[in-house]
C-alpha atoms as a PDB file:
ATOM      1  CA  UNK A   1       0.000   0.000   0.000  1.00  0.00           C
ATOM      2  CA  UNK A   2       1.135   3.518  -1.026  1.00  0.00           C
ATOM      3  CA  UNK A   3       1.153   6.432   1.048  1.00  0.00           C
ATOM      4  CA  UNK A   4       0.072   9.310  -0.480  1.00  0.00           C
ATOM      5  CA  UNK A   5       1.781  12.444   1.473  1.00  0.00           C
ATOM      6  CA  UNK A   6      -0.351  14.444   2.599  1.00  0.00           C
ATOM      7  CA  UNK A   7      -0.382  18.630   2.100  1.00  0.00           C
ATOM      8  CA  UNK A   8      -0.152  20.910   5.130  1.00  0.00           C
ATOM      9  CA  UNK A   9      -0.971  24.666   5.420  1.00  0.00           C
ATOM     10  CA  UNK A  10       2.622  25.068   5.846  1.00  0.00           C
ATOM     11  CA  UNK A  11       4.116  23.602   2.481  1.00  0.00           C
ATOM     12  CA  UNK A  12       2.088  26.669   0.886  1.00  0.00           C
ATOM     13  CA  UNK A  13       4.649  29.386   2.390  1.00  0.00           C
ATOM     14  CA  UNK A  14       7.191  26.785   1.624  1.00  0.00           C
ATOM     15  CA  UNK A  15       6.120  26.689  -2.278  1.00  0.00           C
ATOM     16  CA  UNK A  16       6.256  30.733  -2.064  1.00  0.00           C
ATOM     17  CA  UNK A  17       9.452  30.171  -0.720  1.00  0.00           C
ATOM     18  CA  UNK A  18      10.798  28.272  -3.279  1.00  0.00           C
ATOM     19  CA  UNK A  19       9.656  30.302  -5.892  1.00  0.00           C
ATOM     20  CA  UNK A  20      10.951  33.584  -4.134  1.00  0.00           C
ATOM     21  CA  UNK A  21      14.230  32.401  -4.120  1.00  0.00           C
ATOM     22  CA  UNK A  22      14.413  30.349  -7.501  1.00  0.00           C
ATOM     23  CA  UNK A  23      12.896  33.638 -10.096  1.00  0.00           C
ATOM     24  CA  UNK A  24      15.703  35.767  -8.836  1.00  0.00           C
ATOM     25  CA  UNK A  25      18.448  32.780  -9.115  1.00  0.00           C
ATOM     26  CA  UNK A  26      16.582  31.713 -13.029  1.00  0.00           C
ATOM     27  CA  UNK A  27      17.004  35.873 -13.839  1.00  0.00           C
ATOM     28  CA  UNK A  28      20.808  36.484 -12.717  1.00  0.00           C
ATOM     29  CA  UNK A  29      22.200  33.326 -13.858  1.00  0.00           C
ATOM     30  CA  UNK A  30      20.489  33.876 -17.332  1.00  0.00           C
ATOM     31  CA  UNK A  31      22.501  37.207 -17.596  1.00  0.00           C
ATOM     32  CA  UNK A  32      25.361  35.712 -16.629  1.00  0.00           C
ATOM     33  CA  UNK A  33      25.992  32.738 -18.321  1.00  0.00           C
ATOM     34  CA  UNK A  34      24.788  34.359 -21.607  1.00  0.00           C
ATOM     35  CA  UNK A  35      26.269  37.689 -20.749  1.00  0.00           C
ATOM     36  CA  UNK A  36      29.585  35.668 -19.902  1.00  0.00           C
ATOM     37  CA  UNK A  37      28.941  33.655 -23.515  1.00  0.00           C
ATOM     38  CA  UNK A  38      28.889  37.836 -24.831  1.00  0.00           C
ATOM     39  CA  UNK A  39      31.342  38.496 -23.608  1.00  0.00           C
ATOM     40  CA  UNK A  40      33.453  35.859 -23.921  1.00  0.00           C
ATOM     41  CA  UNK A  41      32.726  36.253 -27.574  1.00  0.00           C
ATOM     42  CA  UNK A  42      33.551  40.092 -28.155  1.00  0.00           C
ATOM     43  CA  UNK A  43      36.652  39.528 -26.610  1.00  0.00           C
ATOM     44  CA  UNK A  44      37.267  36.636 -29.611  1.00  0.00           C
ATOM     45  CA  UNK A  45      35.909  38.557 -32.475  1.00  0.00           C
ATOM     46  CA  UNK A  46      37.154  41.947 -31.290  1.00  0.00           C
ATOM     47  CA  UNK A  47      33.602  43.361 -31.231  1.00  0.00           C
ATOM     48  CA  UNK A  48      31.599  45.033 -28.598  1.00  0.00           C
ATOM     49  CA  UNK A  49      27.842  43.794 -29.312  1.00  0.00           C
ATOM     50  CA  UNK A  50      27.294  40.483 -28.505  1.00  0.00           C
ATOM     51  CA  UNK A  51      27.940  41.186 -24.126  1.00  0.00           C
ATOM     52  CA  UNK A  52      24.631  43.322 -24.603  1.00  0.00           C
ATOM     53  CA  UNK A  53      22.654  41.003 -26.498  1.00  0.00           C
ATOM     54  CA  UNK A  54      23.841  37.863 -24.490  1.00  0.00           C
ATOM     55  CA  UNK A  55      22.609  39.476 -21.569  1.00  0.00           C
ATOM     56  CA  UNK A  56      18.965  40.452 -23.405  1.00  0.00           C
ATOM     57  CA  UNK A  57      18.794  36.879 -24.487  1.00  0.00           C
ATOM     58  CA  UNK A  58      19.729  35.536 -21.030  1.00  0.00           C
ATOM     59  CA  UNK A  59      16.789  37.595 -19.332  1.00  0.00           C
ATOM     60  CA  UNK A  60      14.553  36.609 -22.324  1.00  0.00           C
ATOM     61  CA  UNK A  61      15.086  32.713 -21.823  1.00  0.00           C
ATOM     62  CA  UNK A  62      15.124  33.171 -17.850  1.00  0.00           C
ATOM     63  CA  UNK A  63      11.863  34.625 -18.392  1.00  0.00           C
ATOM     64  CA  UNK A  64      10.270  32.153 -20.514  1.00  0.00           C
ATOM     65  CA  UNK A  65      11.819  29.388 -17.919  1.00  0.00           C
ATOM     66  CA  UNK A  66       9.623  31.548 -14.973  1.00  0.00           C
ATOM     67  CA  UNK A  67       6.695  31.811 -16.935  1.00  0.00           C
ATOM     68  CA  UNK A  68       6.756  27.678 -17.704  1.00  0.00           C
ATOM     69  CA  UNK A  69       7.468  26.820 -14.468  1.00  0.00           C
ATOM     70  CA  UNK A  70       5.239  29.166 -12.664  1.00  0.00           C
ATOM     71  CA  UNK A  71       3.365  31.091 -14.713  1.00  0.00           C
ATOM     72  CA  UNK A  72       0.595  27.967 -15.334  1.00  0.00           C
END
């Protein structure tokens, strides 16, 4: 026989928790691993355009991540 765990009023605050603390940690490491990719690449090619738009992309995709794991 299974036991199905059962849901407390407490493991709501501990959801909110979880979410306060993982949409800030989904936004910064989106800037900087694709903001580190940017820049990583600018310093290659010689240019100075792709830091800004790795960043922009970084925020887009950690955005889209938010809104499909918390936005439903």
């Amino acid at each position: 026989m299974s036991e199905e765990k059962k849901r407390r009023p407490e493991d709501d605050g501990q959801d909110f928790a979880n979410a306060a603390w993982s949409i800030p940690s989904y936004l910064l490491s989106g800037m900087a691993i694709y903001g580190g990719a940017g820049w990583l690449l600018d310093r290659w090619l010689g240019t100075s355009a792709l830091f800004p738009i790795g960043v922009v992309v970084g925020v887009a995709l950690a955005v889209y991540l938010v809104y499909r794991k918390y936005g439903r």
